[in-house]
C-alpha atoms as a PDB file:
ATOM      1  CA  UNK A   1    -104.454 -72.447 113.165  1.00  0.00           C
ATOM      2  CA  UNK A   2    -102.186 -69.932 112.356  1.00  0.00           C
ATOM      3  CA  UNK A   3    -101.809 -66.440 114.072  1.00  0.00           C
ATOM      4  CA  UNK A   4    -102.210 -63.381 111.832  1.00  0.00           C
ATOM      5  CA  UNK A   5     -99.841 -60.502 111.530  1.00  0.00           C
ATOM      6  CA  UNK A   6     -99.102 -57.429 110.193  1.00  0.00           C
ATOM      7  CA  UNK A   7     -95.988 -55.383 108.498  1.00  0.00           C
ATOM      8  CA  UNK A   8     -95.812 -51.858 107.919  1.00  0.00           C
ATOM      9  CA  UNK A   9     -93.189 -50.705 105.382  1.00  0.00           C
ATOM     10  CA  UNK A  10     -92.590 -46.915 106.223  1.00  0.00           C
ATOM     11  CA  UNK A  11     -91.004 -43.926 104.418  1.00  0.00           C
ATOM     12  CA  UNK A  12     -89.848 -42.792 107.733  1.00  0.00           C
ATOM     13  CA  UNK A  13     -88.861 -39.240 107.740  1.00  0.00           C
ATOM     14  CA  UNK A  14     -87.351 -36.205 109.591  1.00  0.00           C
ATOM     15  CA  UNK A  15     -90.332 -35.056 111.763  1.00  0.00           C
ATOM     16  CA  UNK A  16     -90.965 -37.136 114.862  1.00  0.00           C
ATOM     17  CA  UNK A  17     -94.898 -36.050 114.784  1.00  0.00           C
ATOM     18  CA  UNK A  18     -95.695 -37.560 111.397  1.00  0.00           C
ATOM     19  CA  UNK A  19     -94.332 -40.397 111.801  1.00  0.00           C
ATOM     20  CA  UNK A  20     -96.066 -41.314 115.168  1.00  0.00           C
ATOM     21  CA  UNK A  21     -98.644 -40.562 113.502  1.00  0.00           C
ATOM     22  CA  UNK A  22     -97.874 -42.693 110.556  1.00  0.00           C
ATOM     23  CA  UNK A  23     -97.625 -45.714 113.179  1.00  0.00           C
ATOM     24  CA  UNK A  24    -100.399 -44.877 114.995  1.00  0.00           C
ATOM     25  CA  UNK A  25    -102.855 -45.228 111.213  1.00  0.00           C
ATOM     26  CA  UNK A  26    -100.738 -48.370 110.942  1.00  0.00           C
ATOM     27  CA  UNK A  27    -101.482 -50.198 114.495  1.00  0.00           C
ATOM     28  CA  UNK A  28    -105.301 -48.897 113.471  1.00  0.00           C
ATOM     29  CA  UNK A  29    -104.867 -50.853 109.897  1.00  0.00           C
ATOM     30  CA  UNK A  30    -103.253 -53.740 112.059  1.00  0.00           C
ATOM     31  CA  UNK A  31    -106.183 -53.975 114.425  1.00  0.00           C
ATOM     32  CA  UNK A  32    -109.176 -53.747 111.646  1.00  0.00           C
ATOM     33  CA  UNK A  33    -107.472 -56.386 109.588  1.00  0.00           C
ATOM     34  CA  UNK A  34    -107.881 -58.660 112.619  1.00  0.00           C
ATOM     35  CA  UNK A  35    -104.055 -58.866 113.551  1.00  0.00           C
ATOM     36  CA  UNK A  36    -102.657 -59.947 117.016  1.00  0.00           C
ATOM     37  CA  UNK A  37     -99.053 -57.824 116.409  1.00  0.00           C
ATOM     38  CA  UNK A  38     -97.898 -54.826 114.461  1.00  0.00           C
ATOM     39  CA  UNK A  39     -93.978 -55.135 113.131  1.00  0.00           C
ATOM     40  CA  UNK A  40     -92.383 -51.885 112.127  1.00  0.00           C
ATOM     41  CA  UNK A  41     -89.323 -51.316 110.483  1.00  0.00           C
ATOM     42  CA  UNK A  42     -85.928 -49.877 112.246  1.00  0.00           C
ATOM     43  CA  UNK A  43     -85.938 -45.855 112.898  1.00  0.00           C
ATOM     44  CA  UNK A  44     -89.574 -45.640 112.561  1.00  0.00           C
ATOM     45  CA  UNK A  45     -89.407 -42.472 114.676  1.00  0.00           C
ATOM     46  CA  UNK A  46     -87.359 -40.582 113.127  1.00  0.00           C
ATOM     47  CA  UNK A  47     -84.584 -41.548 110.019  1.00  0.00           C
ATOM     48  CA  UNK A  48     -81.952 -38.280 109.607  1.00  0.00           C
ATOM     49  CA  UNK A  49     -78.542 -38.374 108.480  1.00  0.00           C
ATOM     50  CA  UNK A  50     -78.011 -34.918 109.531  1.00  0.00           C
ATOM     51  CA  UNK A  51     -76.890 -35.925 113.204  1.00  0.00           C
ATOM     52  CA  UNK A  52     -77.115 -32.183 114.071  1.00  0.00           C
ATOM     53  CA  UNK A  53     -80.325 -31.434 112.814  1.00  0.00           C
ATOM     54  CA  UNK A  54     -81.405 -35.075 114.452  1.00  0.00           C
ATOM     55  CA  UNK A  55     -79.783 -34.447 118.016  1.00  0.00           C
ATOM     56  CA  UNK A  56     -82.632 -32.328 119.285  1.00  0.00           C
ATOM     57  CA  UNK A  57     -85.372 -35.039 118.528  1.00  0.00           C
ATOM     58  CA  UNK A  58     -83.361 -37.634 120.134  1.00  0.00           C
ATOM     59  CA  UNK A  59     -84.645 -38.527 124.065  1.00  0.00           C
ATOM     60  CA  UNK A  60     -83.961 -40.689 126.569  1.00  0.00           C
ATOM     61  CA  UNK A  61     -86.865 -43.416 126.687  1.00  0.00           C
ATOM     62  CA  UNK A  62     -89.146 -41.949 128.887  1.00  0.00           C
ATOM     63  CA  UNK A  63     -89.433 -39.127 127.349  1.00  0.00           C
ATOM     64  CA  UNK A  64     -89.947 -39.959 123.539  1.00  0.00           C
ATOM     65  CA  UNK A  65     -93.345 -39.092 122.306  1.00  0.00           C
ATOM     66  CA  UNK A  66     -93.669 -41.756 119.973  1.00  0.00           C
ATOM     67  CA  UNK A  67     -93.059 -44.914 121.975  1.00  0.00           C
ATOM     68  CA  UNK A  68     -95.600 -42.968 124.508  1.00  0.00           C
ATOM     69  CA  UNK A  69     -98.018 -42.706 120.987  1.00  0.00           C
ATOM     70  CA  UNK A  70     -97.253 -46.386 120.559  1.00  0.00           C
ATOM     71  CA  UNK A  71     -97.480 -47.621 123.691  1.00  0.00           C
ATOM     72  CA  UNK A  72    -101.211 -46.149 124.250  1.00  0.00           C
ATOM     73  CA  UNK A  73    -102.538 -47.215 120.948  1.00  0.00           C
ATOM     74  CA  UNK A  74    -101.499 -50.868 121.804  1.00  0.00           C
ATOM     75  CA  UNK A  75    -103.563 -50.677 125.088  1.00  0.00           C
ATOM     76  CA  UNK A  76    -105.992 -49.083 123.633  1.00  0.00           C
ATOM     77  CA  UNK A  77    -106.789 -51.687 120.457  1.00  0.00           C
ATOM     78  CA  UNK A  78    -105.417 -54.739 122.761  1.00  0.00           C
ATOM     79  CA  UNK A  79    -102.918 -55.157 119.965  1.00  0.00           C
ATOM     80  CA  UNK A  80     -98.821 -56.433 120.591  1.00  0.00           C
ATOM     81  CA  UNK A  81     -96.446 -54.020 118.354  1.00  0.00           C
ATOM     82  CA  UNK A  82     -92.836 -55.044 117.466  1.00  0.00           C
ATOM     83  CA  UNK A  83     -91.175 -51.636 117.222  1.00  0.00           C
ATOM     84  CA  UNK A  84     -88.575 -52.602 114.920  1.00  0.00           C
ATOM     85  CA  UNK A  85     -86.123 -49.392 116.711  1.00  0.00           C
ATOM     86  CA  UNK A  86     -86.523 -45.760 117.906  1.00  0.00           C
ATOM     87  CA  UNK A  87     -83.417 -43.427 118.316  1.00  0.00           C
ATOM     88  CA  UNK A  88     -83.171 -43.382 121.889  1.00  0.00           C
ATOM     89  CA  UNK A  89     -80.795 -41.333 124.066  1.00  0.00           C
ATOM     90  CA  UNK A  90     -78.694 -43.248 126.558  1.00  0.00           C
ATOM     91  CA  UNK A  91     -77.623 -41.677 130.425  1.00  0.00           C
ATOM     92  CA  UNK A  92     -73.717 -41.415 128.880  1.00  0.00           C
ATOM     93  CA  UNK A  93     -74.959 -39.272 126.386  1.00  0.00           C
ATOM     94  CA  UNK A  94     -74.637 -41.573 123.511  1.00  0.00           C
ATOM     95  CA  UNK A  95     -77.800 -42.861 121.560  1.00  0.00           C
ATOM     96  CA  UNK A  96     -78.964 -46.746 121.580  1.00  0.00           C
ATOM     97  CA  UNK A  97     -80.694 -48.197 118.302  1.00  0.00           C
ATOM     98  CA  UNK A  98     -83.580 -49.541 120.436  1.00  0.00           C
ATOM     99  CA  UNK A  99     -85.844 -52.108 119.127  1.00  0.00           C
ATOM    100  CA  UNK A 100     -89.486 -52.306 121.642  1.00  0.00           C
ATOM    101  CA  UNK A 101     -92.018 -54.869 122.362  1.00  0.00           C
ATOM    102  CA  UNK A 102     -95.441 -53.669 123.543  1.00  0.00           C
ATOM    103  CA  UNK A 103     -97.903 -56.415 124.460  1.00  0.00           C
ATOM    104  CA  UNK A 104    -101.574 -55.728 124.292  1.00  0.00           C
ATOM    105  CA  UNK A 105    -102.014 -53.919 127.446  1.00  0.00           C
ATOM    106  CA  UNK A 106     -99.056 -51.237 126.560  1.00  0.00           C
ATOM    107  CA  UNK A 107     -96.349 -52.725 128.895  1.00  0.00           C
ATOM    108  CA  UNK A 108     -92.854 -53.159 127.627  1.00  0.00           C
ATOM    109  CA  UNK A 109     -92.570 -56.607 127.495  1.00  0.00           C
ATOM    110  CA  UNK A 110     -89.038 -56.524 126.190  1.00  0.00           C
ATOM    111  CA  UNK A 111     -86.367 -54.018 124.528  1.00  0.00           C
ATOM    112  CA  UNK A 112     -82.864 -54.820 122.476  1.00  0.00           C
ATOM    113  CA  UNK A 113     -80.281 -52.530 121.719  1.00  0.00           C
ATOM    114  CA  UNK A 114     -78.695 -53.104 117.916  1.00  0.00           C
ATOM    115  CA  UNK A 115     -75.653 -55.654 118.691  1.00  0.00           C
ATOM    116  CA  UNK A 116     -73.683 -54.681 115.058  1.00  0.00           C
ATOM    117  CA  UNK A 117     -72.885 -51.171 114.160  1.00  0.00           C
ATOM    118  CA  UNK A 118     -73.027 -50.094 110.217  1.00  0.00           C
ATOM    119  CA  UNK A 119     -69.633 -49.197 109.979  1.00  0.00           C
ATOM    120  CA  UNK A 120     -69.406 -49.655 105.867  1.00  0.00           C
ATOM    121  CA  UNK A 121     -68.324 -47.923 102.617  1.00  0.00           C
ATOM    122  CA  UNK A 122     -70.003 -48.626  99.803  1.00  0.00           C
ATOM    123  CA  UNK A 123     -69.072 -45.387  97.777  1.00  0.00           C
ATOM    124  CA  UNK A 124     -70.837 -41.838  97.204  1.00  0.00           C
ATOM    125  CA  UNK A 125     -73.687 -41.419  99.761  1.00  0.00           C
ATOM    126  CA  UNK A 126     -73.705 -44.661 100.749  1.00  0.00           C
ATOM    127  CA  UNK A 127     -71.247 -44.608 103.350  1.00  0.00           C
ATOM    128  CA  UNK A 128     -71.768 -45.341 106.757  1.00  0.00           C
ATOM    129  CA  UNK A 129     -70.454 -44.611 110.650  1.00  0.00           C
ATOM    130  CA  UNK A 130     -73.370 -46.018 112.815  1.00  0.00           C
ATOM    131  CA  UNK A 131     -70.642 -46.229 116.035  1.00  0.00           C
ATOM    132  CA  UNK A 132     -69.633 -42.316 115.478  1.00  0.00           C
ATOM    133  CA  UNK A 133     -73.267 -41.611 117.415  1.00  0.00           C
ATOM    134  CA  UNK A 134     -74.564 -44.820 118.427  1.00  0.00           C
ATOM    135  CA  UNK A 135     -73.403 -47.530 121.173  1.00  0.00           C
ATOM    136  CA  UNK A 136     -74.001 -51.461 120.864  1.00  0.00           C
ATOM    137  CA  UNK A 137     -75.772 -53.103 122.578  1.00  0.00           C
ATOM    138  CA  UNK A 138     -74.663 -56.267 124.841  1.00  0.00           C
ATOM    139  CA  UNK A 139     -77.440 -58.641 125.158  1.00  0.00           C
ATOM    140  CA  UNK A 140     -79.330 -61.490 123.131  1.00  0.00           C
ATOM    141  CA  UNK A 141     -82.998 -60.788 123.650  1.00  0.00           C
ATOM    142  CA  UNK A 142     -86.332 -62.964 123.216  1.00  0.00           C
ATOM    143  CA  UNK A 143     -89.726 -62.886 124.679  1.00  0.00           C
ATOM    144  CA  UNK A 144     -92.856 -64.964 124.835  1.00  0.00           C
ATOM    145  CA  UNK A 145     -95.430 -63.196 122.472  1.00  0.00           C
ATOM    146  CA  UNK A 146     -98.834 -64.536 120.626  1.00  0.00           C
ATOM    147  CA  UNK A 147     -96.605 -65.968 118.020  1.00  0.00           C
ATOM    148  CA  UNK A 148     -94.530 -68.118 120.219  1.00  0.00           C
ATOM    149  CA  UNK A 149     -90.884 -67.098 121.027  1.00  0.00           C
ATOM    150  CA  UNK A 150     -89.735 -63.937 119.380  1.00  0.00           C
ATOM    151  CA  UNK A 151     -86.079 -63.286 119.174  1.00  0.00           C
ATOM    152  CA  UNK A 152     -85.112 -59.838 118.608  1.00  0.00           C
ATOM    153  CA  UNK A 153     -82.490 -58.337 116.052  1.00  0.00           C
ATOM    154  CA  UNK A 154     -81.673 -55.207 114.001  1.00  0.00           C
ATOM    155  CA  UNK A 155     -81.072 -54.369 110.134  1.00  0.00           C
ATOM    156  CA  UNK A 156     -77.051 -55.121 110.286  1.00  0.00           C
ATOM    157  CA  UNK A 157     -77.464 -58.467 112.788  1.00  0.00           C
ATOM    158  CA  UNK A 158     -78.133 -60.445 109.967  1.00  0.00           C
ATOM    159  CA  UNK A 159     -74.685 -60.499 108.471  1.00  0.00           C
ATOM    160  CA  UNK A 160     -73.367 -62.132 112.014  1.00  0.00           C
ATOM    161  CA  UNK A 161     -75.104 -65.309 112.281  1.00  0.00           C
ATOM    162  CA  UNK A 162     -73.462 -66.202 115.750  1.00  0.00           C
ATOM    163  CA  UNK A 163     -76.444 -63.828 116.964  1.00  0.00           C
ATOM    164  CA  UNK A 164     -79.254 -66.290 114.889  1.00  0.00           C
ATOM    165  CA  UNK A 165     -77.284 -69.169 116.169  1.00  0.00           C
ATOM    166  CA  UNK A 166     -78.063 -67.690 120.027  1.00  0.00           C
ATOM    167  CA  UNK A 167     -81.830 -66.830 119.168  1.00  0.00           C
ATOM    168  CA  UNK A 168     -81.962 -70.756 117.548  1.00  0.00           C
ATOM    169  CA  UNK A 169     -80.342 -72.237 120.478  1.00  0.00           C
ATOM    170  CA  UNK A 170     -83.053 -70.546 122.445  1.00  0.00           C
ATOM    171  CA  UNK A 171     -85.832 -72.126 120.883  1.00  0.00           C
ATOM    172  CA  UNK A 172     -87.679 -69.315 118.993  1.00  0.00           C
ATOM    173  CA  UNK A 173     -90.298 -70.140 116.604  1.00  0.00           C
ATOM    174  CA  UNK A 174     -90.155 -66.325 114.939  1.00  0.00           C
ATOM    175  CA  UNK A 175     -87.278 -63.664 114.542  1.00  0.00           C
ATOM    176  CA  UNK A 176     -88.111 -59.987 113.857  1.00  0.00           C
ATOM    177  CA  UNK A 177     -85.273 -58.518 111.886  1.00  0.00           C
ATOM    178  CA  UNK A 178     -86.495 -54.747 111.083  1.00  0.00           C
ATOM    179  CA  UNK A 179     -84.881 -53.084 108.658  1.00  0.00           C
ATOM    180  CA  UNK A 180     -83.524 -49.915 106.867  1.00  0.00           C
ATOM    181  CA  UNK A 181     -81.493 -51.366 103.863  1.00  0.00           C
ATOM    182  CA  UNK A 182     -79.164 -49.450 101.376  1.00  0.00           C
ATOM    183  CA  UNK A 183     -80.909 -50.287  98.074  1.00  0.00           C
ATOM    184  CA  UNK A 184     -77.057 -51.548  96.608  1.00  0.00           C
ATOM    185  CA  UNK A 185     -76.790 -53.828  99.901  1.00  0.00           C
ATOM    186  CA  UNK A 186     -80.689 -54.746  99.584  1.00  0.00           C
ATOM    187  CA  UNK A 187     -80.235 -55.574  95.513  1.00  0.00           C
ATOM    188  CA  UNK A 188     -77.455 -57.855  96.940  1.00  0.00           C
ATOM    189  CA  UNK A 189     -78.276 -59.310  99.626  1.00  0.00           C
ATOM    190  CA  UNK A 190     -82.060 -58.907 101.465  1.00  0.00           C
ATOM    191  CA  UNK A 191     -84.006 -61.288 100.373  1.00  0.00           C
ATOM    192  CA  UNK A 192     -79.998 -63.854 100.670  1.00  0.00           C
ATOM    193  CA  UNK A 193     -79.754 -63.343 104.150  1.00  0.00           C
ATOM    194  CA  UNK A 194     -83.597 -63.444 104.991  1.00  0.00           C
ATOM    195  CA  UNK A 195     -84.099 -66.718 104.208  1.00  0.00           C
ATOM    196  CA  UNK A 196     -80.781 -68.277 105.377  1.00  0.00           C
ATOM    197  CA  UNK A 197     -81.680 -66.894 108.603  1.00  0.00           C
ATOM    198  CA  UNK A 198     -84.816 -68.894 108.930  1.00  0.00           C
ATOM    199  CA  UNK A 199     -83.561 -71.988 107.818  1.00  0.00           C
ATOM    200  CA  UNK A 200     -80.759 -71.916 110.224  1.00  0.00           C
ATOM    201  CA  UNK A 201     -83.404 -71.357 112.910  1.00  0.00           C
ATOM    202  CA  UNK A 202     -85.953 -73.257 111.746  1.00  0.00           C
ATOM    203  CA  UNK A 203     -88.243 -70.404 112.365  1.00  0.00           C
ATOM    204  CA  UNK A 204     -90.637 -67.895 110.578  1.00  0.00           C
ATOM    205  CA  UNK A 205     -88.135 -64.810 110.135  1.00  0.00           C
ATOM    206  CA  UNK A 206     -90.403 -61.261 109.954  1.00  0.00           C
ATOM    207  CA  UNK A 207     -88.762 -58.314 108.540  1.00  0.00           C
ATOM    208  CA  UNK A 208     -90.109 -54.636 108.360  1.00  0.00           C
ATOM    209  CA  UNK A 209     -88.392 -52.621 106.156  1.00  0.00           C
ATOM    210  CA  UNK A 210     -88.015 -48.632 105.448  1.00  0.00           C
ATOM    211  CA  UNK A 211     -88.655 -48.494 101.628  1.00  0.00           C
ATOM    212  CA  UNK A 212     -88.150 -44.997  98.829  1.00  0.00           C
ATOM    213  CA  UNK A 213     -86.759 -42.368  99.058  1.00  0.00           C
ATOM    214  CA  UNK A 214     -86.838 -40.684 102.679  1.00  0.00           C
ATOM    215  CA  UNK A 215     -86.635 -36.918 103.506  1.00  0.00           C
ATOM    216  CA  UNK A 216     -82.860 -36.820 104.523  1.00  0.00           C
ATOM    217  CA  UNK A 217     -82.188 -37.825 100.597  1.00  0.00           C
ATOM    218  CA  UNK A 218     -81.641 -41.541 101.198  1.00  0.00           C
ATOM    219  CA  UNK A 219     -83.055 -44.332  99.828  1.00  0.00           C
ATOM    220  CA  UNK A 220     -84.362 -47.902 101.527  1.00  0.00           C
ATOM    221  CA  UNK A 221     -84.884 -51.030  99.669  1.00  0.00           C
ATOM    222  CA  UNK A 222     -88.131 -52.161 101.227  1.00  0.00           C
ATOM    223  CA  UNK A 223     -89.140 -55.487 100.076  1.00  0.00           C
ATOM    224  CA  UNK A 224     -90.468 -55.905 103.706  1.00  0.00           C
ATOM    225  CA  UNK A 225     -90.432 -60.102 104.386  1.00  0.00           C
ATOM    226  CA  UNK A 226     -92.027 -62.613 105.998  1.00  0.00           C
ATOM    227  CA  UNK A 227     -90.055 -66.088 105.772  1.00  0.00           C
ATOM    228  CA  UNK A 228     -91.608 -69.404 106.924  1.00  0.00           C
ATOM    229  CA  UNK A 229     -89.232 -71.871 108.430  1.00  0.00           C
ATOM    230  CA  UNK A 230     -88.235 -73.596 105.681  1.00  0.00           C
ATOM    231  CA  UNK A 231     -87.385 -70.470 103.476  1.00  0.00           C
ATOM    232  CA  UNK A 232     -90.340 -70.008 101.699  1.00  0.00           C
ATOM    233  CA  UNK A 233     -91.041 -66.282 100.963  1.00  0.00           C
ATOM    234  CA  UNK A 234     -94.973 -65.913 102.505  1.00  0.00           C
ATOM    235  CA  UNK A 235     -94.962 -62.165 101.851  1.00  0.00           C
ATOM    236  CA  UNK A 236     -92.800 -59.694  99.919  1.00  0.00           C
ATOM    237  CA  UNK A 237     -94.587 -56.068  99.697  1.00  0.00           C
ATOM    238  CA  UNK A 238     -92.092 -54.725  97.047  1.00  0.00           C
ATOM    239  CA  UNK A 239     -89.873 -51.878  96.608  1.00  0.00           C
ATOM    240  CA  UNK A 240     -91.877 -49.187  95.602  1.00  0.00           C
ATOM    241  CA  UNK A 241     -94.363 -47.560  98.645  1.00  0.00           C
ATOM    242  CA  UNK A 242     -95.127 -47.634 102.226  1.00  0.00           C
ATOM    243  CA  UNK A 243     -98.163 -49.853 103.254  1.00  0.00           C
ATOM    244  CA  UNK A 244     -99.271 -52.621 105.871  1.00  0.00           C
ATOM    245  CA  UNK A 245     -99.746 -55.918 104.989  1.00  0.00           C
ATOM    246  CA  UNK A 246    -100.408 -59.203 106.236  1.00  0.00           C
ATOM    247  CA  UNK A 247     -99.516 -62.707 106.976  1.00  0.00           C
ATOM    248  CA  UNK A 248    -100.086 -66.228 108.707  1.00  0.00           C
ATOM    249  CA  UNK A 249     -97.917 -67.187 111.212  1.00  0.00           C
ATOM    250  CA  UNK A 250     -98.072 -70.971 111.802  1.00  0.00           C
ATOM    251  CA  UNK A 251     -96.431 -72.705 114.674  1.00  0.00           C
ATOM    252  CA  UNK A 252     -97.728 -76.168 113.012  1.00  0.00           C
ATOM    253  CA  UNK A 253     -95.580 -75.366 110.164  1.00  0.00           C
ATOM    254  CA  UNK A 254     -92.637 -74.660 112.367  1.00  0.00           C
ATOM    255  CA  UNK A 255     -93.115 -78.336 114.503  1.00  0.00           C
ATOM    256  CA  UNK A 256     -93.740 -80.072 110.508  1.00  0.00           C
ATOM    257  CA  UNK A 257     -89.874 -78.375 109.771  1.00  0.00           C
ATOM    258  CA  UNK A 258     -88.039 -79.228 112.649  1.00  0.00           C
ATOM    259  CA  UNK A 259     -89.365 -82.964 112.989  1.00  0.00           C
ATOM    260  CA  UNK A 260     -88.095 -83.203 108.793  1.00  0.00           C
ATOM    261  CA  UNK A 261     -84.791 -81.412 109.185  1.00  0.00           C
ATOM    262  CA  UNK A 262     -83.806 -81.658 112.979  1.00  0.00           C
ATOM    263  CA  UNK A 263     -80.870 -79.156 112.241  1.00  0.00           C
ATOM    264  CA  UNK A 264     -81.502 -77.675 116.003  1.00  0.00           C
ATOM    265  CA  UNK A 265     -81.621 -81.150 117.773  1.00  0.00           C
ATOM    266  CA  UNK A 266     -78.229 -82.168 115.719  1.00  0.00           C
ATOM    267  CA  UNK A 267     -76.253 -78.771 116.103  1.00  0.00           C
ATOM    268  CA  UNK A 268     -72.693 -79.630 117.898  1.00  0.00           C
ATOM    269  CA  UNK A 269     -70.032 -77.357 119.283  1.00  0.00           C
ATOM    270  CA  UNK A 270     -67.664 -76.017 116.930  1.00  0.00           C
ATOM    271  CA  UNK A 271     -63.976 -76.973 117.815  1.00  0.00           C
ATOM    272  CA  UNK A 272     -61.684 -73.970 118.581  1.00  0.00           C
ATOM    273  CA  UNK A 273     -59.512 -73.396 115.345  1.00  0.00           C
ATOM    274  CA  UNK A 274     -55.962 -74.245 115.572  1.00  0.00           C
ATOM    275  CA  UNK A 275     -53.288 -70.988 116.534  1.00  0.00           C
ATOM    276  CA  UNK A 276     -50.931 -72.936 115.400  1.00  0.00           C
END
């Protein structure tokens, strides 16, 4: 039987208080459509290009209001959340892009700092200097959730598929890859690098997106995802507005892939390349 999920695409904007309480009607909308997790896209606490203006919203972890919102409400409706990443300040000073798993009683069953920085230019106001504010983080992540093993990534992560080669070797049957997409990049390449990155896993591949155009004058491609193992698109909520939605996640499906195309089992080391 499979396991039943939901994905909120969010608008995300400047004010920390609206959007917790954005997430909060979302876990709600989870819970009452009979979900056992909640995924949310990256920044869902706050998305602001204007570092200044942004600074004074950004806190250290135990003292951000909406992983405190977040963390009650899944205690309170006995429901897991994937928070796809808050803005969190770090003791040097610098900020982490900090993805959160709550399980159902509103522990912290895991966190993952964003490995790959957006360093980019893609012209106009599309260009990008993630590492000017933010540190990487230094860790491959999973955790043991109601959907089997959950690796953990972050928007940019899916260009470097030595991370989804780590999260494969480790045997997870789902990857969470929230998201807040440029809409050239997304036009390009979303829906590309989606399902490439469950077929190299052999694994259902659940991605949150921001989608329109946010406060701070950008604009996210949405098209939030959900990818079954063998690249099949189960869910694709569009471009256009925020929602939830929902999908099936089923491990049989996952077993029926791997046992046809044993890419996992046959996976060898790749030979140093020749420096000379």
């Amino acid at each position: 039987m499979s396991t039943r999920i939901a994905i909120a695409q969010m608008t995300t904007g400047i004010d920390p208080a609206a959007n917790a309480a954005a997430l909060v009607d979302a876990a709600r909308t989870a819970s009452e459509g009979g979900a056992a997790m909640l995924f949310t896209p990256e920044m869902s606490g706050l998305l602001d290009r204007d570092r200044k203006r942004a600074a004074s919203h950004i806190v250290a972890e135990s003292e951000d209001r909406t992983l405190a919102a977040m963390r009650e409400e899944a205690a309170r409706l006995g429901l897991w959340i994937a928070l796809g990443s808050l803005a969190v300040r770090r003791q040097d000073g610098r900020y982490a892009n900090r993805s959160f798993l709550i399980d159902d009683s509103g522990e912290i069953a895991a966190r993952y700092d964003k490995l790959h920085m957006f360093d980019v230019e893609l012209g106009g106001d599309d260009d990008w200097r993630e590492s000017n504010a933010y540190a990487p983080g230094d860790a491959v992540v999973t955790a043991d959730t109601p959907i089997g093993r959950l690796g953990l990534a972050v928007c940019y992560d899916i260009r470097f598929p030595a991370l989804f080669e780590a999260l494969g070797r480790g045997r997870c049957e789902a990857i969470a890859i929230p998201a807040a997409f440029t809409v050239p990049t997304g036009k390009a390449h979303w829906h590309l690098l989606q399902r490439a990155r469950a077929v190299e896993a052999s694994a259902f591949v659940i991605a949150a997106a921001q989608v329109g155009r946010h406060e701070d004058g950008r604009a996210t491609y949405g098209h939030s995802l959900v990818i079954d193992p063998w690249g099949e698109t189960l869910l694709d909520m569009g471009g256009e507005q925020a929602g939830v939605a929902f999908a099936g996640i089923d491990k049989a499906r996952i077993a029926e892939v791997r046992a046809k195309l044993p890419s996992l089992a046959n996976r060898r080391p790749i030979p140093d390349f020749p420096t000379t």
